[in-house]
PDB file of N, CA and C in Angstrom:
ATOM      1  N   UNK A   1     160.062 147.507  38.337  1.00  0.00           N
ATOM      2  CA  UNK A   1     158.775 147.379  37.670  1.00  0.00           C
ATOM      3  C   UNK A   1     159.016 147.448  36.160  1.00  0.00           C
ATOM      4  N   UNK A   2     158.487 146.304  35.287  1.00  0.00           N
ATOM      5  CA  UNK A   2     158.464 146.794  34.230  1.00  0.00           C
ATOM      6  C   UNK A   2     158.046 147.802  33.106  1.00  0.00           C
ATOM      7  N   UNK A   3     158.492 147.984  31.963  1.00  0.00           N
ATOM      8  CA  UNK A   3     157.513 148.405  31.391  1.00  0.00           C
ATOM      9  C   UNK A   3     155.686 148.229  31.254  1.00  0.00           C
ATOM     10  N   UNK A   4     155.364 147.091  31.219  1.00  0.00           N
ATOM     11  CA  UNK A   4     154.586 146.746  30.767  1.00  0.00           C
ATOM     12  C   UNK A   4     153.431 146.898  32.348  1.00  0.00           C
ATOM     13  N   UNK A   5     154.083 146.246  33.422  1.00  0.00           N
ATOM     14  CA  UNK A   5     153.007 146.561  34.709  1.00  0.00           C
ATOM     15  C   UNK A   5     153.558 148.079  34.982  1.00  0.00           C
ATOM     16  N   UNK A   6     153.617 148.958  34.767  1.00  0.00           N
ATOM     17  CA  UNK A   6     153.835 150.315  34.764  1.00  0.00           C
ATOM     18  C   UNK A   6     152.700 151.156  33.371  1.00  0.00           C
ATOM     19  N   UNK A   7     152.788 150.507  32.890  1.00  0.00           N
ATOM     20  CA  UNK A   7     151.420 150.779  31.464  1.00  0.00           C
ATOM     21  C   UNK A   7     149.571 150.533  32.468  1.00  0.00           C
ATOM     22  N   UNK A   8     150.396 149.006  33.210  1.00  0.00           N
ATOM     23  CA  UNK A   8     148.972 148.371  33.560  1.00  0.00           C
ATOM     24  C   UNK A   8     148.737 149.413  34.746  1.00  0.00           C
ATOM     25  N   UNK A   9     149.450 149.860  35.589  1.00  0.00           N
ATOM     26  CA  UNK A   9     149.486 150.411  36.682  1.00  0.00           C
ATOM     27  C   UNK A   9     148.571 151.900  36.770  1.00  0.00           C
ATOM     28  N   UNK A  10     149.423 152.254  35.556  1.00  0.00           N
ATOM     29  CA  UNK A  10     148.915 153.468  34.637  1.00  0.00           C
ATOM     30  C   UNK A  10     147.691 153.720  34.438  1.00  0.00           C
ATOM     31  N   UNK A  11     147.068 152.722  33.245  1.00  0.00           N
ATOM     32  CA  UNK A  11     145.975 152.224  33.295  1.00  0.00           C
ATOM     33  C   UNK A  11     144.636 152.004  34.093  1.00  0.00           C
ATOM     34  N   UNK A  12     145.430 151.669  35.210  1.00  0.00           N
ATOM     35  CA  UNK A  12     144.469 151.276  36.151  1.00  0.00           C
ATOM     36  C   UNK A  12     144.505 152.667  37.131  1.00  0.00           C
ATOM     37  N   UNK A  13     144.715 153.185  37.300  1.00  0.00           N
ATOM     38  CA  UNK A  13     145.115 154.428  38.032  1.00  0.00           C
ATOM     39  C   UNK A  13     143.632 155.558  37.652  1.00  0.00           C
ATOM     40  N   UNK A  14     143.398 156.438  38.891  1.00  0.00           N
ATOM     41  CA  UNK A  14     142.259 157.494  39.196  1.00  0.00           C
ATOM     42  C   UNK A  14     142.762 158.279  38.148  1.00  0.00           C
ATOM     43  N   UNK A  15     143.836 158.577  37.594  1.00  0.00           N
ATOM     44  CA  UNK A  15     144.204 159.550  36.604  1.00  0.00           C
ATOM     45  C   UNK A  15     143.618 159.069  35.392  1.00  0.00           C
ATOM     46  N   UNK A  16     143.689 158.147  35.184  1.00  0.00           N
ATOM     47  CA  UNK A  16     143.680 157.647  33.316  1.00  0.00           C
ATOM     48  C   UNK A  16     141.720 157.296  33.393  1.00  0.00           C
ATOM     49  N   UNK A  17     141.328 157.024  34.498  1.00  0.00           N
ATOM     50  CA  UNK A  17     139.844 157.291  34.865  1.00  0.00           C
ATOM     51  C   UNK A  17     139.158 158.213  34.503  1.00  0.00           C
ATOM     52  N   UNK A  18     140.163 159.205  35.229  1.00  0.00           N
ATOM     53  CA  UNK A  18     139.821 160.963  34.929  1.00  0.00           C
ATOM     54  C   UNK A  18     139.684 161.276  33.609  1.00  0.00           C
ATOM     55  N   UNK A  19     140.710 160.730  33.181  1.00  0.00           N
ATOM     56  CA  UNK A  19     140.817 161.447  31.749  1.00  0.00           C
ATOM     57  C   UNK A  19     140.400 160.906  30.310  1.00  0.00           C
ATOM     58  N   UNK A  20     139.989 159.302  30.838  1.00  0.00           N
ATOM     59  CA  UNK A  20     138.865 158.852  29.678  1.00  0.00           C
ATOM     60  C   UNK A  20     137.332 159.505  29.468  1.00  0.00           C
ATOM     61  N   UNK A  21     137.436 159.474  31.153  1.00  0.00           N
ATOM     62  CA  UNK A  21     135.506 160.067  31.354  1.00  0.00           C
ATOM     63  C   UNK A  21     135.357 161.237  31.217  1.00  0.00           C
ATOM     64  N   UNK A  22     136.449 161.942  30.951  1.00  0.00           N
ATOM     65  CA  UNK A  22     136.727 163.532  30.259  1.00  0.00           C
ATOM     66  C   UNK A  22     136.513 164.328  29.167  1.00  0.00           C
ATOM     67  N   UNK A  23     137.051 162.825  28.042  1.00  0.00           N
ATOM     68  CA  UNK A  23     137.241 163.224  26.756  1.00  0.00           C
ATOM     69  C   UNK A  23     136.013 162.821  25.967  1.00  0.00           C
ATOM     70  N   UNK A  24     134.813 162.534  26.273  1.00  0.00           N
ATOM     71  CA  UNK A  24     133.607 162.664  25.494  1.00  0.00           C
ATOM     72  C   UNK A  24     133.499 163.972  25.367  1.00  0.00           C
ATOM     73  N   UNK A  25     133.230 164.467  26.733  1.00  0.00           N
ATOM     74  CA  UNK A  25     133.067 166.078  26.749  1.00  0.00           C
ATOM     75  C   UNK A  25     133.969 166.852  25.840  1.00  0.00           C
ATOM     76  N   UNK A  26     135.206 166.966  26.070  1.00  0.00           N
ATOM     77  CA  UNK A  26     136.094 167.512  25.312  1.00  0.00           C
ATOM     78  C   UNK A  26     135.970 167.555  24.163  1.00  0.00           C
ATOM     79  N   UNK A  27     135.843 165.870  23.770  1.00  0.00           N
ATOM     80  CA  UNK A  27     135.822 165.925  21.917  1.00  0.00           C
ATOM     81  C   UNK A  27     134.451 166.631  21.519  1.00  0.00           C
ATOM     82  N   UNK A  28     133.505 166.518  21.867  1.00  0.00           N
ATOM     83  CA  UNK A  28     132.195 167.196  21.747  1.00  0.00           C
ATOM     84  C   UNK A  28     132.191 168.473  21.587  1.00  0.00           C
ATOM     85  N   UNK A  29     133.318 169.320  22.910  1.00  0.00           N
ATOM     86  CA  UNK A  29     132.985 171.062  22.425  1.00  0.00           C
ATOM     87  C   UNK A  29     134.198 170.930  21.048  1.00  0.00           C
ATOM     88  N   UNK A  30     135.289 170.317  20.933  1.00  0.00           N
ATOM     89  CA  UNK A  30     136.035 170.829  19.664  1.00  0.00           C
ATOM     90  C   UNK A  30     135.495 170.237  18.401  1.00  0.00           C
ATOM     91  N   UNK A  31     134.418 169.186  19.019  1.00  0.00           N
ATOM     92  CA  UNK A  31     134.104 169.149  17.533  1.00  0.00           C
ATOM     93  C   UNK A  31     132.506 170.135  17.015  1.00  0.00           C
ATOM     94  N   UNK A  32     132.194 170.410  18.124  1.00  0.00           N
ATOM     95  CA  UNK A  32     131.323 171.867  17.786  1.00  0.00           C
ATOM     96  C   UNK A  32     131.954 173.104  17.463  1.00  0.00           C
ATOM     97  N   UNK A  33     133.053 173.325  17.481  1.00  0.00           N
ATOM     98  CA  UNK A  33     134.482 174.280  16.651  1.00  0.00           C
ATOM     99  C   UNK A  33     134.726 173.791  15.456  1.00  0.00           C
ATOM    100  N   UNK A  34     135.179 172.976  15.304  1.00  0.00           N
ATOM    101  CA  UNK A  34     135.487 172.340  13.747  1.00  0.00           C
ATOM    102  C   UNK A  34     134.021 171.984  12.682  1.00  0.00           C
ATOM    103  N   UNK A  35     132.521 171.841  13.578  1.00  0.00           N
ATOM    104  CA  UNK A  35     131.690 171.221  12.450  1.00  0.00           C
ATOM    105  C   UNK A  35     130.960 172.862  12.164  1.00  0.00           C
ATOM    106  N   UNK A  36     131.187 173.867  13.220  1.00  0.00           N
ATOM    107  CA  UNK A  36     130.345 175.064  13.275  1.00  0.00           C
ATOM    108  C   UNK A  36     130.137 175.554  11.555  1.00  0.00           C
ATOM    109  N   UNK A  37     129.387 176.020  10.989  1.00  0.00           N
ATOM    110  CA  UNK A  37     129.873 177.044  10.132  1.00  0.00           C
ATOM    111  C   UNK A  37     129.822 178.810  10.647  1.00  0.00           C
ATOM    112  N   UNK A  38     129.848 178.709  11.574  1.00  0.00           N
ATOM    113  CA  UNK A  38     129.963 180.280  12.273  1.00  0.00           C
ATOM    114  C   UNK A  38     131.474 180.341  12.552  1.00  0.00           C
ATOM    115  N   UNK A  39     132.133 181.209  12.655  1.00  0.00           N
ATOM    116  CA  UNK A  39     133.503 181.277  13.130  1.00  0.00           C
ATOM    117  C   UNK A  39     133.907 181.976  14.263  1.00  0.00           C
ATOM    118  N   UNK A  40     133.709 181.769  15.244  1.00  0.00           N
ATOM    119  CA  UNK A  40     134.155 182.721  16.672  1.00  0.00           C
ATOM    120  C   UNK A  40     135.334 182.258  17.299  1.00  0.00           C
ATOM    121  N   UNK A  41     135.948 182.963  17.152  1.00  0.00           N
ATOM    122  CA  UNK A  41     137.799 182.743  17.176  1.00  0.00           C
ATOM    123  C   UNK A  41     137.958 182.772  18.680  1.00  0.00           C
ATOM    124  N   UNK A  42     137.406 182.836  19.801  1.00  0.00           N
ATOM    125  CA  UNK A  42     137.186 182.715  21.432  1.00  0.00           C
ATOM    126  C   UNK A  42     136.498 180.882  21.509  1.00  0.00           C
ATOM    127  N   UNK A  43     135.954 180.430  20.580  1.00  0.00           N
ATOM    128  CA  UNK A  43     135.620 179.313  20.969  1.00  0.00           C
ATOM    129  C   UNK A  43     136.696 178.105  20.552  1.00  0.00           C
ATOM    130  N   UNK A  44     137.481 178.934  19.432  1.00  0.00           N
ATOM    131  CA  UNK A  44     138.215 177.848  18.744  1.00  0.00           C
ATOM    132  C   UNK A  44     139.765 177.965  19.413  1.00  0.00           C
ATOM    133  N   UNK A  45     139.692 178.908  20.006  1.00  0.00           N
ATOM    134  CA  UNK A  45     140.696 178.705  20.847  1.00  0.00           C
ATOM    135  C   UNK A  45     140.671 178.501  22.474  1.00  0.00           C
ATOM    136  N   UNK A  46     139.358 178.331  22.922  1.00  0.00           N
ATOM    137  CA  UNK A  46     139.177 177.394  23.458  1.00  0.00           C
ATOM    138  C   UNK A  46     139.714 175.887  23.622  1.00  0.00           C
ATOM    139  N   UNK A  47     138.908 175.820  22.135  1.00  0.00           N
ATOM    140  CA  UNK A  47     139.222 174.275  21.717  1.00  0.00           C
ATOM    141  C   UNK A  47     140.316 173.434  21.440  1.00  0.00           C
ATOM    142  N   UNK A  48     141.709 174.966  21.326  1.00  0.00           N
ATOM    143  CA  UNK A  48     142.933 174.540  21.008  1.00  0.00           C
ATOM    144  C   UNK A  48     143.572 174.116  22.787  1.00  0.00           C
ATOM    145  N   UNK A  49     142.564 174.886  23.718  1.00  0.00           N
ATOM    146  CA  UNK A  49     143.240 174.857  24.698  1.00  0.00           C
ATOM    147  C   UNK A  49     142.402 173.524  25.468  1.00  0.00           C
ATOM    148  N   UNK A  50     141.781 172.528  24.733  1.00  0.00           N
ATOM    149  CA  UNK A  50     141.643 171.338  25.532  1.00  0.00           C
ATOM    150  C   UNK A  50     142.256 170.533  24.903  1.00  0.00           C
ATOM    151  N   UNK A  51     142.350 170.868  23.148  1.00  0.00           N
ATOM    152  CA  UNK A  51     143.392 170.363  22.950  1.00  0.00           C
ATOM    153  C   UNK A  51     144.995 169.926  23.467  1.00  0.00           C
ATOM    154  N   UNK A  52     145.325 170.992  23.631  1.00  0.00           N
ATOM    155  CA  UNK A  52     147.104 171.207  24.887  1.00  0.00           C
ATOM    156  C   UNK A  52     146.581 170.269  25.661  1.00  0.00           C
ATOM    157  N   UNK A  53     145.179 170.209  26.245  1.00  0.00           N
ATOM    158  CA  UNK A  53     144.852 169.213  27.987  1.00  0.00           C
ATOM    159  C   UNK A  53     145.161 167.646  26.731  1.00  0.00           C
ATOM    160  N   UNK A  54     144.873 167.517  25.908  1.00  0.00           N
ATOM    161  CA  UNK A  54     144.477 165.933  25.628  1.00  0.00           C
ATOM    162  C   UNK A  54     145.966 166.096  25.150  1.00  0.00           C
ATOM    163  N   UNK A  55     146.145 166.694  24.634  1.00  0.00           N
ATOM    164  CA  UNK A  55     148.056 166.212  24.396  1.00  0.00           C
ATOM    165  C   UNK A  55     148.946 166.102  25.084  1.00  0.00           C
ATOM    166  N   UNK A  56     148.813 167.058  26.537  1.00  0.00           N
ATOM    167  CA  UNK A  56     149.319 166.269  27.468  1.00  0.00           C
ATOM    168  C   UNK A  56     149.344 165.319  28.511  1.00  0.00           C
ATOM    169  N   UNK A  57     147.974 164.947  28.430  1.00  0.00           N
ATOM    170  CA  UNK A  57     147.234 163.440  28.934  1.00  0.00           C
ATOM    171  C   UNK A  57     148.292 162.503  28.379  1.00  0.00           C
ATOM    172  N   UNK A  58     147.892 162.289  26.892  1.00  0.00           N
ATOM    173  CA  UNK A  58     147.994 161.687  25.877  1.00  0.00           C
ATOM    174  C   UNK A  58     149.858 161.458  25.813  1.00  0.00           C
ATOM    175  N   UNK A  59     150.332 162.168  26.282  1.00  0.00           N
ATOM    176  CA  UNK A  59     152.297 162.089  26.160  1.00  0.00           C
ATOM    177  C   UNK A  59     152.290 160.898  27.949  1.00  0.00           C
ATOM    178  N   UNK A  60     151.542 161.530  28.912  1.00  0.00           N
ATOM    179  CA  UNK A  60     151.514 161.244  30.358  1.00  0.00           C
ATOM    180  C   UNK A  60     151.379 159.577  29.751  1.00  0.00           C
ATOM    181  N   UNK A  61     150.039 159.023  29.417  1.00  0.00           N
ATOM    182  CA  UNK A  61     149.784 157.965  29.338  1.00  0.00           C
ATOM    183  C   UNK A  61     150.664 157.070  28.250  1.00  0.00           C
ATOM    184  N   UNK A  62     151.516 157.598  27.136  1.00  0.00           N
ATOM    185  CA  UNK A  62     151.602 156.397  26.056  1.00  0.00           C
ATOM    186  C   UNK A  62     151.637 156.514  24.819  1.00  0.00           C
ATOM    187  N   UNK A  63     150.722 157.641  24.775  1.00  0.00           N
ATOM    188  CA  UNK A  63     149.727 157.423  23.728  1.00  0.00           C
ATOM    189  C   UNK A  63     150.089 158.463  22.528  1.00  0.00           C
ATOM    190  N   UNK A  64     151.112 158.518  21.723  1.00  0.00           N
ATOM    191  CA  UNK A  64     151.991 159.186  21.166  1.00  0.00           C
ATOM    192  C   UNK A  64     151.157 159.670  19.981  1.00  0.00           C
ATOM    193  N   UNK A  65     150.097 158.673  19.005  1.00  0.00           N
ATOM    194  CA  UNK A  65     149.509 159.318  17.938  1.00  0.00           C
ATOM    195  C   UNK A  65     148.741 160.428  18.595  1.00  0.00           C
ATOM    196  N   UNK A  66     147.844 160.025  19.343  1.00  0.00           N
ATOM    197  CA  UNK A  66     146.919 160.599  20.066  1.00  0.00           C
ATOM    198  C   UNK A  66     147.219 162.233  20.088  1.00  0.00           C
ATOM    199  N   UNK A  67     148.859 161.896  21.090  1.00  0.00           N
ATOM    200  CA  UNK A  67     149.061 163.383  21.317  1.00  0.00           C
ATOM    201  C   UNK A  67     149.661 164.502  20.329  1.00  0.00           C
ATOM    202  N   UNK A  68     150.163 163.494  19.290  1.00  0.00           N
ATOM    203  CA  UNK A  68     150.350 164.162  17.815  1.00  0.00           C
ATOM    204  C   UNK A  68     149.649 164.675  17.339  1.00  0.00           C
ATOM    205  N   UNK A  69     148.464 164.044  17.040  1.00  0.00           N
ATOM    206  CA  UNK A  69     147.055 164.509  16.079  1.00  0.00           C
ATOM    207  C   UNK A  69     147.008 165.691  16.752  1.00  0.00           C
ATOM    208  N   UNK A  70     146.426 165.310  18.576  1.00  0.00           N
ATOM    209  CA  UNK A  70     146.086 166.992  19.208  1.00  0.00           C
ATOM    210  C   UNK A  70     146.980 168.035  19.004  1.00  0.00           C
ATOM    211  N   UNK A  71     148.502 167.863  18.960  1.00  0.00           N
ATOM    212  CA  UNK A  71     149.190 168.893  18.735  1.00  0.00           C
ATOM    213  C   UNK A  71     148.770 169.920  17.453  1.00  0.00           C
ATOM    214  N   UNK A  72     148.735 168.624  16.273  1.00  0.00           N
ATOM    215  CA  UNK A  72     148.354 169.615  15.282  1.00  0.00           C
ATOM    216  C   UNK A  72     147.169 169.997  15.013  1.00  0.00           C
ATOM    217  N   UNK A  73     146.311 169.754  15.412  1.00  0.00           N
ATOM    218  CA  UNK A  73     144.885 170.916  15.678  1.00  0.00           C
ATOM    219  C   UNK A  73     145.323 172.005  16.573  1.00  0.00           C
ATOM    220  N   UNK A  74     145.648 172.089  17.567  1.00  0.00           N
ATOM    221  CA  UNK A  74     146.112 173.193  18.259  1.00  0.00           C
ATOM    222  C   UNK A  74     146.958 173.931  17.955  1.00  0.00           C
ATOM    223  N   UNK A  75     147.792 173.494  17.209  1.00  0.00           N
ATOM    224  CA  UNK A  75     148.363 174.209  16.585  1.00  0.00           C
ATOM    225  C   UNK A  75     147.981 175.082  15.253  1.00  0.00           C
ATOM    226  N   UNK A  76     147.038 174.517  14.574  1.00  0.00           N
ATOM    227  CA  UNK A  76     146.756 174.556  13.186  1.00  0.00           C
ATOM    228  C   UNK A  76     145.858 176.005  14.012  1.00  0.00           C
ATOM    229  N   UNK A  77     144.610 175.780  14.917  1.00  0.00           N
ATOM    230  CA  UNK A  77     143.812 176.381  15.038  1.00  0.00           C
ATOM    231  C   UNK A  77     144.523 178.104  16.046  1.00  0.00           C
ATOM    232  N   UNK A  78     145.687 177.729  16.700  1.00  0.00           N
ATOM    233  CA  UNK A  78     146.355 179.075  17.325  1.00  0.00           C
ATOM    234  C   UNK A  78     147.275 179.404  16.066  1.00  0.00           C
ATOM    235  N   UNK A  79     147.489 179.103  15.431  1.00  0.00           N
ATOM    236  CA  UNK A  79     148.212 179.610  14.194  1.00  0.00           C
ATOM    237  C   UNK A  79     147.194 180.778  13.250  1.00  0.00           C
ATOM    238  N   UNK A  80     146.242 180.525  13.404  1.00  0.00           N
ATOM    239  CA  UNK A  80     145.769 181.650  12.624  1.00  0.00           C
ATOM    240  C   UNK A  80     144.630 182.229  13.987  1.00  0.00           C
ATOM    241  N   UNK A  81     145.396 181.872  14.901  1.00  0.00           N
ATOM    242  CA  UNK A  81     144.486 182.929  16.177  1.00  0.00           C
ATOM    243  C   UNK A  81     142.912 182.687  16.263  1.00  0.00           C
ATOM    244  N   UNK A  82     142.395 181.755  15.782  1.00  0.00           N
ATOM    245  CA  UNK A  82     141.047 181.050  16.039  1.00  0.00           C
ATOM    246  C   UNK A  82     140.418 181.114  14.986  1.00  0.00           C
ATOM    247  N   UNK A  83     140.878 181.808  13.835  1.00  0.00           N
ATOM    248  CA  UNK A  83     139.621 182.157  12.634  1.00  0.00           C
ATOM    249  C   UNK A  83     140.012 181.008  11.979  1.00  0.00           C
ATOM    250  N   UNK A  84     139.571 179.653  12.003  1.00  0.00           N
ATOM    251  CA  UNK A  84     139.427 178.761  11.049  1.00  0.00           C
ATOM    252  C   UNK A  84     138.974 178.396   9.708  1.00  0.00           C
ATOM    253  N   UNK A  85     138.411 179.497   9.364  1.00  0.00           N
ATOM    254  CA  UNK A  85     137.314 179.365   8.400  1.00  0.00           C
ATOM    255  C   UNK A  85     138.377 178.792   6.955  1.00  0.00           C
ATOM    256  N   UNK A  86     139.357 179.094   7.061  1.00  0.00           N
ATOM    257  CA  UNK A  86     140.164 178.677   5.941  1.00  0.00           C
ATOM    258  C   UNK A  86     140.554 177.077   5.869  1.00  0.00           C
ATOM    259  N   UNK A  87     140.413 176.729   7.115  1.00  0.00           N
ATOM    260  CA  UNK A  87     141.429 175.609   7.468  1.00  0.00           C
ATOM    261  C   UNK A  87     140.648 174.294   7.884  1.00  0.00           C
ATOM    262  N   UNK A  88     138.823 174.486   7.297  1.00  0.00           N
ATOM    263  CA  UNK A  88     138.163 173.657   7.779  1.00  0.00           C
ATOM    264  C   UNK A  88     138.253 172.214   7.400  1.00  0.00           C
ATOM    265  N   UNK A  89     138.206 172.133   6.289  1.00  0.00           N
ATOM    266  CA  UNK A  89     138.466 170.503   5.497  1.00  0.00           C
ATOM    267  C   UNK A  89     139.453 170.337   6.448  1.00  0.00           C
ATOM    268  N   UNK A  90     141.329 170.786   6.389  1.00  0.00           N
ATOM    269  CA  UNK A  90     142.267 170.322   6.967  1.00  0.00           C
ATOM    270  C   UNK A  90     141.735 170.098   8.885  1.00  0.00           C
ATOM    271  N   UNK A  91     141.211 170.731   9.221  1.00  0.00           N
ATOM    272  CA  UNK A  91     140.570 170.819  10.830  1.00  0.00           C
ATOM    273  C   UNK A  91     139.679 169.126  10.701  1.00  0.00           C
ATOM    274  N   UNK A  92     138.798 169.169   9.851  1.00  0.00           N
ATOM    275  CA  UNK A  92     138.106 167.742   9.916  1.00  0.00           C
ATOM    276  C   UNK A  92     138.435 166.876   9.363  1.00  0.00           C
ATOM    277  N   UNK A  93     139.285 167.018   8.804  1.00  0.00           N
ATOM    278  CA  UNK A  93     140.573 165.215   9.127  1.00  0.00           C
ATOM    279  C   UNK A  93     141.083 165.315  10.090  1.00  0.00           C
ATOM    280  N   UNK A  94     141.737 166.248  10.403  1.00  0.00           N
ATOM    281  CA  UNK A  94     143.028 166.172  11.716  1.00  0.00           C
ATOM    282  C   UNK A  94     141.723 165.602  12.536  1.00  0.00           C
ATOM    283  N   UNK A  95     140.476 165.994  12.935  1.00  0.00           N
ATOM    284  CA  UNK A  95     139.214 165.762  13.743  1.00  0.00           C
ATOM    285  C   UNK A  95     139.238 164.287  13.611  1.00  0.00           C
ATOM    286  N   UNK A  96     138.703 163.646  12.808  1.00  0.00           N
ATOM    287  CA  UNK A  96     138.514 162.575  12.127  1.00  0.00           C
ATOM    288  C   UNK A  96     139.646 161.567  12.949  1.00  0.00           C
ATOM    289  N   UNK A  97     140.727 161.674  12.576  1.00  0.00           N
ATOM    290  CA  UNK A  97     141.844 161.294  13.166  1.00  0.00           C
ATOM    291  C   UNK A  97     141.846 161.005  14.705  1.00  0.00           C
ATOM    292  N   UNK A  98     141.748 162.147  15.092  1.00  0.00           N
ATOM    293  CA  UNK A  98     141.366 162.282  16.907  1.00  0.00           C
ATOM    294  C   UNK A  98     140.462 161.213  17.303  1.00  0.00           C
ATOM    295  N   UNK A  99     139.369 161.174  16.600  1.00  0.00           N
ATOM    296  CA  UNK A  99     138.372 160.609  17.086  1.00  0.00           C
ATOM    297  C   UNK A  99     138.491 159.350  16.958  1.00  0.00           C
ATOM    298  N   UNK A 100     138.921 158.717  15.608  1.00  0.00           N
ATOM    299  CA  UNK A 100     138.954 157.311  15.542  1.00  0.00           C
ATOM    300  C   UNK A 100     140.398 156.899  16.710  1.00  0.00           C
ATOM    301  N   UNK A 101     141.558 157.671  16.999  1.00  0.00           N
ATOM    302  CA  UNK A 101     141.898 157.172  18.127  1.00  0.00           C
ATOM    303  C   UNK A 101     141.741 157.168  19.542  1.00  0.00           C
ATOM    304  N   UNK A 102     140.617 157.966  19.926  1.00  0.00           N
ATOM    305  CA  UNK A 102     140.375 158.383  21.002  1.00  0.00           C
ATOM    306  C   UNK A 102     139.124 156.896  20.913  1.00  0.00           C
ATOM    307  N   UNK A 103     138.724 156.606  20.210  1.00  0.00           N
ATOM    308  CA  UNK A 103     137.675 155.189  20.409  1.00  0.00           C
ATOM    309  C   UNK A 103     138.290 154.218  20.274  1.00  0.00           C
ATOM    310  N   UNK A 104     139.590 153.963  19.989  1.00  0.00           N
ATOM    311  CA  UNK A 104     140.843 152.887  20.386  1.00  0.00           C
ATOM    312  C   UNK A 104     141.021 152.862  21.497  1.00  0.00           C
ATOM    313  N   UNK A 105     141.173 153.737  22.228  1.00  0.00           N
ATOM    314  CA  UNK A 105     141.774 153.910  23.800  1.00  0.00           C
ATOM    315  C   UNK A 105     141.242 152.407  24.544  1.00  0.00           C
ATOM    316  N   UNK A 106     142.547 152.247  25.502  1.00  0.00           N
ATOM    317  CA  UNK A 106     141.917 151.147  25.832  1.00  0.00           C
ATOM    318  C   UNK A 106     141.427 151.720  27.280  1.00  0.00           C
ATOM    319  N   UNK A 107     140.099 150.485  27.434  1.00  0.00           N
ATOM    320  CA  UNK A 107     139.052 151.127  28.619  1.00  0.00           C
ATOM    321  C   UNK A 107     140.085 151.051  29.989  1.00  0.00           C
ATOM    322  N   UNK A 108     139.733 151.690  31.218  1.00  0.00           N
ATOM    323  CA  UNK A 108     140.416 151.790  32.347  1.00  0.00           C
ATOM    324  C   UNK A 108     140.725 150.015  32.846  1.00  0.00           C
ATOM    325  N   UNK A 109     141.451 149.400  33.733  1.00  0.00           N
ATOM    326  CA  UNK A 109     141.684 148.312  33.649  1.00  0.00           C
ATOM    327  C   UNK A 109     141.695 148.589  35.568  1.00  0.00           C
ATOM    328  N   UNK A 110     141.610 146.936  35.623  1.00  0.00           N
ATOM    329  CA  UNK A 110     141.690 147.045  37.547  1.00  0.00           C
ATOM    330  C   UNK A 110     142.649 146.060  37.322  1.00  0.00           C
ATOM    331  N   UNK A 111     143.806 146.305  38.552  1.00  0.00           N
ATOM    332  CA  UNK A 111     144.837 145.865  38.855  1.00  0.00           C
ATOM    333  C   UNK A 111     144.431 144.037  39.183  1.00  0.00           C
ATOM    334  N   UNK A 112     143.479 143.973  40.010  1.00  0.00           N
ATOM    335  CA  UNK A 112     142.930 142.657  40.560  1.00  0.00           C
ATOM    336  C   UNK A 112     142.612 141.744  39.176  1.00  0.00           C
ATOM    337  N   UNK A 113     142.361 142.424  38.161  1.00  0.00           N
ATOM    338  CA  UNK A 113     141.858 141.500  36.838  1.00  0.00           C
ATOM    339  C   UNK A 113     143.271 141.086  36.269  1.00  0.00           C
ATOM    340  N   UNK A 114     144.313 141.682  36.411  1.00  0.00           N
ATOM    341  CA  UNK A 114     145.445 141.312  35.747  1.00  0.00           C
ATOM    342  C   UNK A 114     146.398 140.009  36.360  1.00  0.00           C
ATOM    343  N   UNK A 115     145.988 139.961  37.840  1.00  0.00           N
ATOM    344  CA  UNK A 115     146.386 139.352  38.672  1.00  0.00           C
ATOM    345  C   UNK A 115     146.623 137.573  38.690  1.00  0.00           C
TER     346      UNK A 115
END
C-alpha cells in the first residue's frame, strides 16, 4: 500500500471521523481557557490535557504542524502549572495558530469517492 492510499485509508477511517467531530468541542473549552480573563489553573490544565488528545491525534493522522502548535500550548500552559495569566498574548497566537489549522483539516473522505 502506498503512501498516499494509506493517508486516503486513514482519512476515510471511523477514527479520523471521531476525531474531526471532536475538535469543535475541544477547541471551544481551550479556547474558553485562553480568552477567560479569570484564571483557574484546574481548567487550564484541563485544556493542556485535550491538548496532549489533539497532539496525539494530530502525530496518528499526518498532521505534524497541527501537533506542534498543540504541543506548545500544553506545554506553555503545564509549565507554569495552569496560572496563565502571564502568558496570555503568547497563549492567543499559539490559539490563533491551532485554529487556522484545525479549519484546514481536510474533511473525512469515503473510500468509494476515490475509486
Amino acid at each position: 500500500m502506498s503512501e498516499i492510499e494509506l493517508k486516503q485509508k486513514l482519512l476515510a477511517g471511523r477514527a479520523y471521523r471521531i476525531f474531526v467531530g471532536q475538535l469543535p468541542g475541544q477547541m471551544e473549552e481551550v479556547r474558553s481557557v485562553v480568552e477567560s480573563e479569570n484564571n483557574v489553573p484546574e481548567q487550564a490544565l484541563k485544556a493542556a490535557s485535550i491538548l496532549h488528545n489533539i497532539k496525539g491525534a494530530a502525530g496518528v493522522f499526518g498532521f505534524t504542524e497541527l501537533g506542534h502548535i498543540a504541543a506548545e500550548l500544553e506545554k506553555l500552559i503545564k509549565e507554569q502549572g495552569g496560572d496563565i495569566t502571564k502568558f496570555t498574548k503568547e497563549l492567543d497566537a499559539l490559539f490563533k495558530s491551532l485554529e487556522r489549522i484545525v479549519s484546514s483539516l481536510p474533511a473525512p473522505v469515503s473510500l468509494e469517492d476515490n475509486e
